[in-house]
Protein backbone atom coordinates (compact mmCIF):
# COMPACT_ATOMS: atom_id res chain seq x y z
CA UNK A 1 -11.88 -97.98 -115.32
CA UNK A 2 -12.60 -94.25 -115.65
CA UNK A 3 -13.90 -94.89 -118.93
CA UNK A 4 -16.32 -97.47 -117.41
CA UNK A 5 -17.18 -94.95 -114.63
CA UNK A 6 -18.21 -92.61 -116.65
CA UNK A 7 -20.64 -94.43 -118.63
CA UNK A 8 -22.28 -95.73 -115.17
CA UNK A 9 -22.66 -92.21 -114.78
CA UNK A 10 -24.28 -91.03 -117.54
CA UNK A 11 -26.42 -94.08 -117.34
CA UNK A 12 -27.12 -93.17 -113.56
CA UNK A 13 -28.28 -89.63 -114.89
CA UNK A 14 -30.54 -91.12 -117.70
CA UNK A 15 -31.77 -92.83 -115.06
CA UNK A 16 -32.44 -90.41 -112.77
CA UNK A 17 -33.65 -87.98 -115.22
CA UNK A 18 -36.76 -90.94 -116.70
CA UNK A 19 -37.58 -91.13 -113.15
CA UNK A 20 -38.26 -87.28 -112.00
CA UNK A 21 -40.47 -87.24 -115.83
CA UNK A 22 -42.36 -89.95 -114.60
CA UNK A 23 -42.96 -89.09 -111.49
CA UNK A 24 -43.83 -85.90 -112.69
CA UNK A 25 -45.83 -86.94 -115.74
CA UNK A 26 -48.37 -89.40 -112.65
CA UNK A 27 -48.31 -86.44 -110.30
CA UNK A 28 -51.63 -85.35 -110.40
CA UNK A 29 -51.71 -81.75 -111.54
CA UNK A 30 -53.29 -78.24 -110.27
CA UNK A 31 -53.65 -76.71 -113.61
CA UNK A 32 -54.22 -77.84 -117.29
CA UNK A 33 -51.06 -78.45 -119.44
CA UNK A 34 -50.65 -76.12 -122.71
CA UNK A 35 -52.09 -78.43 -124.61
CA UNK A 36 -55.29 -79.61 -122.44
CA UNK A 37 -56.92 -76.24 -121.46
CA UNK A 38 -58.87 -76.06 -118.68
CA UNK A 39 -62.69 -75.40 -119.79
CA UNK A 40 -64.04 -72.28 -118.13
CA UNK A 41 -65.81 -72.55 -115.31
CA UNK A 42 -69.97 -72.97 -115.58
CA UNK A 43 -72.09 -70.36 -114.70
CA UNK A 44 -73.62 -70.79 -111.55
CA UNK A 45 -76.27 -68.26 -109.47
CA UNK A 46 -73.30 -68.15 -106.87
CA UNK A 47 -70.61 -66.86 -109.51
CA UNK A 48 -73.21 -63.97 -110.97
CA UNK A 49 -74.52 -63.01 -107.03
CA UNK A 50 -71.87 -63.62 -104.56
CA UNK A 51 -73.67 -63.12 -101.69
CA UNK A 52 -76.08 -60.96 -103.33
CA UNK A 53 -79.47 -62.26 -101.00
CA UNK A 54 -82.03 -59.92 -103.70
CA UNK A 55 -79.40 -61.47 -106.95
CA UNK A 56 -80.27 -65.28 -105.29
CA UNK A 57 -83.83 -65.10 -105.15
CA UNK A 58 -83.96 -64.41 -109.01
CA UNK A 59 -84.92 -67.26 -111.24
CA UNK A 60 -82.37 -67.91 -113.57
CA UNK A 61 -83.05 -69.48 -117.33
CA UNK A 62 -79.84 -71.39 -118.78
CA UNK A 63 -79.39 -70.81 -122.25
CA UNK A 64 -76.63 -72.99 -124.79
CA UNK A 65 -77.75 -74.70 -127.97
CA UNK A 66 -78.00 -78.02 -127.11
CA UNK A 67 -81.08 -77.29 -124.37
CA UNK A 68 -82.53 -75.21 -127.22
CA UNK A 69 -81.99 -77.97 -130.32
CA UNK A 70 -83.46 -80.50 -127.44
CA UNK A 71 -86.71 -78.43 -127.19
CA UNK A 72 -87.22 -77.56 -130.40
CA UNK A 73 -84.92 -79.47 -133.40
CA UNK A 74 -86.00 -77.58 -136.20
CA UNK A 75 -86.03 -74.28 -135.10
CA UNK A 76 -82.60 -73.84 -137.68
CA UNK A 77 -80.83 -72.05 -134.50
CA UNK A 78 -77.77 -70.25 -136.31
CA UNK A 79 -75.47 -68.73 -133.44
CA UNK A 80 -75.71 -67.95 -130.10
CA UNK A 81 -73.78 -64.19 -129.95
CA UNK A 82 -71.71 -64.61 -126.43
CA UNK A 83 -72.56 -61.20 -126.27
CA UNK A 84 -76.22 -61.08 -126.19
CA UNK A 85 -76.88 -64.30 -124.73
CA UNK A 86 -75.55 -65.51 -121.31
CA UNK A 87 -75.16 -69.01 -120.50
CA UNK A 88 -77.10 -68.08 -117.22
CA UNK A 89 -79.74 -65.26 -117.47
CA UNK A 90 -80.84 -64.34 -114.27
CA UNK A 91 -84.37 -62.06 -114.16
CA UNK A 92 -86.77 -61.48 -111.21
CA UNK A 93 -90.06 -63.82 -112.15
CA UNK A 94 -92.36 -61.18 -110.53
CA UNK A 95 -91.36 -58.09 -113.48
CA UNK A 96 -93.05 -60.83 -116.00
CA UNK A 97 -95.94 -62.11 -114.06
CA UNK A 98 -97.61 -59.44 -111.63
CA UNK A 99 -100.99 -57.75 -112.76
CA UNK A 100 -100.36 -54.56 -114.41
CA UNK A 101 -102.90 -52.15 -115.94
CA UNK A 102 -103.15 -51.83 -119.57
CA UNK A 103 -102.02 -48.23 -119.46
CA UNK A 104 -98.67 -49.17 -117.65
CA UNK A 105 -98.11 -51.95 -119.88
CA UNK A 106 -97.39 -49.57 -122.76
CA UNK A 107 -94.57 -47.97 -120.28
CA UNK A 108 -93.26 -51.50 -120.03
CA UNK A 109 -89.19 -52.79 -121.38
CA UNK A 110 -89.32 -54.71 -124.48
CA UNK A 111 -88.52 -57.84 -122.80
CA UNK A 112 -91.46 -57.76 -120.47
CA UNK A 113 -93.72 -56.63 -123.43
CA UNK A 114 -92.47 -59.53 -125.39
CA UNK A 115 -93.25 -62.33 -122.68
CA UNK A 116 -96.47 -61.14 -122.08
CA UNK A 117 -97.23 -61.06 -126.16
CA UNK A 118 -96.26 -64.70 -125.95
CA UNK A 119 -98.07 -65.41 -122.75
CA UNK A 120 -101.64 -64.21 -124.25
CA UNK A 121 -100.91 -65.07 -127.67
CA UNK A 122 -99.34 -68.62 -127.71
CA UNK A 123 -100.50 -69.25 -124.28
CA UNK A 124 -98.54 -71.40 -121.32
CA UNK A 125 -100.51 -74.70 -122.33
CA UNK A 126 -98.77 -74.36 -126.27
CA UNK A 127 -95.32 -73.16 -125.25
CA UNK A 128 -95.28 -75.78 -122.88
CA UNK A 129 -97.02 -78.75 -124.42
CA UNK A 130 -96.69 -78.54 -128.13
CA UNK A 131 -93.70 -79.94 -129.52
CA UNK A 132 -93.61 -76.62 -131.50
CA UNK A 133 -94.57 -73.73 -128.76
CA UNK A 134 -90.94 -72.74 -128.74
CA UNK A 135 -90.63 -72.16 -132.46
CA UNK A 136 -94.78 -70.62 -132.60
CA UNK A 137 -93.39 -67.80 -129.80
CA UNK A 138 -90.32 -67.30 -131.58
CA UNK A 139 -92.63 -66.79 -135.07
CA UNK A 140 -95.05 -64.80 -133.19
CA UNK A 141 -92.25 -62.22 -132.12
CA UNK A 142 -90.60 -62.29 -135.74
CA UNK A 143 -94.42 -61.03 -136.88
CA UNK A 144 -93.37 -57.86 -134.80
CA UNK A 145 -90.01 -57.48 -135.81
CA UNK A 146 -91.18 -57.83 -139.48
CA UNK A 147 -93.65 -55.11 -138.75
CA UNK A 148 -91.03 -52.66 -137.66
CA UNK A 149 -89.35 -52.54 -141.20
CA UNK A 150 -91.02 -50.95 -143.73
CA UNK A 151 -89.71 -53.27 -146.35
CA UNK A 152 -91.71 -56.50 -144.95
CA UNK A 153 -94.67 -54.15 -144.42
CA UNK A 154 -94.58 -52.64 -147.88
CA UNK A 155 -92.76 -54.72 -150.19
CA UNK A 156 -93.47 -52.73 -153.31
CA UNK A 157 -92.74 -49.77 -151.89
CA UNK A 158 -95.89 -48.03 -152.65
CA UNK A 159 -95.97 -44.59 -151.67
CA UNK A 160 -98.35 -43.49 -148.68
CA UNK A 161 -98.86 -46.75 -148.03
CA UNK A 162 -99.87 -46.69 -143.87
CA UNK A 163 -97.71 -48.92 -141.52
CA UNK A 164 -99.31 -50.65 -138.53
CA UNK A 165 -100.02 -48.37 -136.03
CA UNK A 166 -96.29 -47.87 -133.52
CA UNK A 167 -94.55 -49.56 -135.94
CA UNK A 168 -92.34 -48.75 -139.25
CA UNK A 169 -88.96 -47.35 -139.80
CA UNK A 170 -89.96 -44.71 -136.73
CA UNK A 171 -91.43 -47.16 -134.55
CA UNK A 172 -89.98 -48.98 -131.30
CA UNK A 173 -90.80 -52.36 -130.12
CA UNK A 174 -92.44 -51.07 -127.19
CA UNK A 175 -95.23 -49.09 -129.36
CA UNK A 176 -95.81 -51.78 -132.01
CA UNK A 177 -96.51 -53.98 -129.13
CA UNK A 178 -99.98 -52.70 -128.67
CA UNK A 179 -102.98 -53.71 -127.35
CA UNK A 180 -105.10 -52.00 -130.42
CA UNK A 181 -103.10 -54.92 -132.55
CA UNK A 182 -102.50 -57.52 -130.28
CA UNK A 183 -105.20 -58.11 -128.72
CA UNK A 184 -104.20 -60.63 -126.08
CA UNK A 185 -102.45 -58.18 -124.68
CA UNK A 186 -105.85 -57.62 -122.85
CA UNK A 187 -106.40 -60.85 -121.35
CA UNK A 188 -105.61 -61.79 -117.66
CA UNK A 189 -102.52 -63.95 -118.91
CA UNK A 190 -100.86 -60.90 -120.68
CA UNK A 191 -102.14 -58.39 -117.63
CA UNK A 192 -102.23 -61.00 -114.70
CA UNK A 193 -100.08 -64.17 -115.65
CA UNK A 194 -99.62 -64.99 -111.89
CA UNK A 195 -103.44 -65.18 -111.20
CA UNK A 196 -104.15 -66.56 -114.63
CA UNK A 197 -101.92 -69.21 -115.05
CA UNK A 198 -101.15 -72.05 -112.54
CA UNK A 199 -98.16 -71.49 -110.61
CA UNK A 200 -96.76 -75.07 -111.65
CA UNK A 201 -96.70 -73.98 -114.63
CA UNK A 202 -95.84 -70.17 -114.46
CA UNK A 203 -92.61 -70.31 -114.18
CA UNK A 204 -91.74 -72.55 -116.76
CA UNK A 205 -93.87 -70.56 -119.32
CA UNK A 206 -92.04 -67.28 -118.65
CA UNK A 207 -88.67 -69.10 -119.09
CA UNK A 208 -89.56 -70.23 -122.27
CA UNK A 209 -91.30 -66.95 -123.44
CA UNK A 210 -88.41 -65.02 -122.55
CA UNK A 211 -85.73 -67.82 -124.51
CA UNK A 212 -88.28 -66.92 -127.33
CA UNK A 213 -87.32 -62.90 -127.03
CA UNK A 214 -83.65 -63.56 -126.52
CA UNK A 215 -83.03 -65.82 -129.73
CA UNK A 216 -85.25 -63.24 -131.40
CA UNK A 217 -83.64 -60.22 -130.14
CA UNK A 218 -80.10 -62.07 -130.80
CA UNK A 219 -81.40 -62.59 -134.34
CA UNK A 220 -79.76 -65.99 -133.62
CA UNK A 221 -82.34 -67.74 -136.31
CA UNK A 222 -83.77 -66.37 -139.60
CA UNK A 223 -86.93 -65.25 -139.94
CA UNK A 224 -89.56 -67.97 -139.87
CA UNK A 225 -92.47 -66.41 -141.27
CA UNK A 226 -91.53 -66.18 -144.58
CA UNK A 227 -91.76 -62.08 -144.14
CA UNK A 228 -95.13 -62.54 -142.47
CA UNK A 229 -96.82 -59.04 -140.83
CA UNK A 230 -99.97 -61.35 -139.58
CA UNK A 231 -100.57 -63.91 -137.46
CA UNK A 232 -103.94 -66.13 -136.69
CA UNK A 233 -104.86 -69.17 -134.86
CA UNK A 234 -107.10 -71.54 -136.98
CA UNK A 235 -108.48 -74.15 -138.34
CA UNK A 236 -109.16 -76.17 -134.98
CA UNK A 237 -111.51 -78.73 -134.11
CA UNK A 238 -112.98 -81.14 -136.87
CA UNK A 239 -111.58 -79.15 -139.87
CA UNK A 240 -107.97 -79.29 -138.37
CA UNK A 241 -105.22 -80.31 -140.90
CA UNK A 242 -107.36 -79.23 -143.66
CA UNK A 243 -106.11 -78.20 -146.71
CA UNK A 244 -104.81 -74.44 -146.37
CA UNK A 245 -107.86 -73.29 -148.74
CA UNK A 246 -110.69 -74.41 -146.54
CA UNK A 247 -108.90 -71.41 -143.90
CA UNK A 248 -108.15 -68.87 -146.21
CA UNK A 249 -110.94 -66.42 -145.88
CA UNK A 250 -110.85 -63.72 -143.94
CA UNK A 251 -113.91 -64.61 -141.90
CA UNK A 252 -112.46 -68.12 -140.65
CA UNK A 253 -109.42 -65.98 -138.87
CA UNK A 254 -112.38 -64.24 -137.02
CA UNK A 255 -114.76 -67.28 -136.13
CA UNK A 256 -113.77 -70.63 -136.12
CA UNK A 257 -110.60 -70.79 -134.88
CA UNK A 258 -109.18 -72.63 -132.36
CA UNK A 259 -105.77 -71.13 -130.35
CA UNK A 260 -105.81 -74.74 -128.39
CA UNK A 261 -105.78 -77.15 -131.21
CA UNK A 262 -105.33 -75.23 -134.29
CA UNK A 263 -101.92 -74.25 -135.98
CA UNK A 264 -100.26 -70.94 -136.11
CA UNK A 265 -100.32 -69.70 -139.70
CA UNK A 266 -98.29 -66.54 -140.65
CA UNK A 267 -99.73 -64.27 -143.64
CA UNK A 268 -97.26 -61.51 -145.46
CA UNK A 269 -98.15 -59.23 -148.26
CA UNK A 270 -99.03 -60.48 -151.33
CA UNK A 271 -100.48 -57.31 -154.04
CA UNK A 272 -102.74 -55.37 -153.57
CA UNK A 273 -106.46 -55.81 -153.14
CA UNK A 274 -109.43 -53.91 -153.67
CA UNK A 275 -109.30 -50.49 -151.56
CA UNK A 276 -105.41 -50.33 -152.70
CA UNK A 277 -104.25 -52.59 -149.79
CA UNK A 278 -102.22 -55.40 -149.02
CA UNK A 279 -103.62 -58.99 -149.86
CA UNK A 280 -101.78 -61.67 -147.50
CA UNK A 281 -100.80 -65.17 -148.79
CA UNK A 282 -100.00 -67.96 -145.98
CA UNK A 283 -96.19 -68.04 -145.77
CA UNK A 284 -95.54 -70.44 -143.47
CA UNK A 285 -97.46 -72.39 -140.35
CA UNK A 286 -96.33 -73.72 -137.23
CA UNK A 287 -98.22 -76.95 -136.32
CA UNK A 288 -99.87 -77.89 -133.13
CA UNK A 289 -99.05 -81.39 -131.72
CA UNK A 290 -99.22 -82.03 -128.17
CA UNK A 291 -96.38 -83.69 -126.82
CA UNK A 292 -96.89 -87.46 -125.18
């Protein structure tokens, strides 16, 4: 009898003890187990402000790879550094897009110099539009970086050989970004985006203009220019998709080109020319096609 008592027992407790697991295993639960983490927590305007009214009223840009491979799939996005790139990047609309003089837009941060480069030089119409724009502002910021290193500028590393103007191994972003080289850094979209360009449209130009800066600043994709130092818009209108040698003279980057239908082609040093200067060989192009 005892002997039969105690194995009722220790059946009882088996029992007992499957029931409390179970129960506790369909209990639903306030935190993650060990093995099922919870993910962190999204960043949202309300996390970064609080109750921050002036922190609210920003416009924030959300950055992670998959937005940016969904815009543009062969931009050959590398990383995203956590630390130079926030999921959420919050940034008051109004530093990119009021009218400013061109003498105070030399006094500018790099960022705002950079959207405004992007804003007169690729334009809200080709960020937006082309199935490219992203990847043309990103190569159009890479042209400055490349100008900034004395290496891409002078790749033979000829003595006395001038940089551009602001830029070189002494230069800053801010002073290679200049008007006297850049010239679109004149026009109303690059001095006054927010009378210039249609509001519908303002704001989403600016966000992608400043993604452009961030992935280049992150150095979050290699350089797409093939080392260029030189931009131009060309070969638009009826000569568009032309063989590269019916745009490869130095007057067709002048006249003839079309910044609304013509591709971006990049130019880096190639020997030197008469005068002991730089020639420049195309070294990569980003195509124009208007999305549907």
């Amino acid at each position: 009898m005892q002997t039969l008592l105690a194995t009722l027992s220790r059946a009882s407790l088996s029992a007992l003890l499957f029931g409390l697991c179970l129960l506790a295993a369909l209990a639903p639960r306030e935190t993650a187990s060990a093995w099922l983490p919870v993910p962190p927590a999204q960043d949202t305007p309300a996390r970064i402000c609080g109750a921050d009214p002036a922190c609210l009223r920003q416009r924030f840009l959300r950055i992670d790879a998959a937005a940016i491979e969904a815009i543009a799939p062969d931009l050959g996005l590398v990383e995203l550094p956590g630390a130079a790139l926030r999921p959420l990047h919050p940034y008051d609309l109004r530093r990119f897009s009021s009218a400013i003089t061109p003498t105070r837009l030399g006094h500018q941060p790099d960022e705002v110099l950079a959207v405004r480069l992007v804003l007169s030089e690729v334009g809200p119409d080709r960020l937006l539009h082309s199935r490219y724009g992203l990847r043309e502002a990103v190569a159009v910021l890479q042209t400055v970086m490349n100008r900034l290193s004395p290496r891409r500028v002078n790749p033979m590393e000829l003595p006395g050989m001038a940089d551009y103007p602001g830029c070189g191994a002494e230069g800053r972003f801010a002073r290679c970004v200049n008007a006297q080289q850049f010239h679109g850094l004149l026009t109303p979209q690059a001095l006054r985006p927010a009378e210039a360009i249609p509001k519908a449209l303002l704001g989403p130009a600016v966000d992608r203009a400043l993604l452009a800066w961030l992935i280049v600043r992150a150095e979050a994709i290699p350089d797409l220019t093939g080392g260029a130092t030189r931009f131009a818009h060309r070969c638009g209108g009826r000569v568009y998709g032309a063989p590269s040698s019916a745009c490869d003279t130095p007057e067709e980057w002048r006249s003839g080109a079309s910044a609304l239908t013509g591709p971006l082609v990049l130019l880096a040093p190639n020997g030197l020319g008469p005068g002991g200067v730089y020639r420049h060989r195309v070294s990569a192009r980003v195509e124009y096609e208007r999305l549907p």
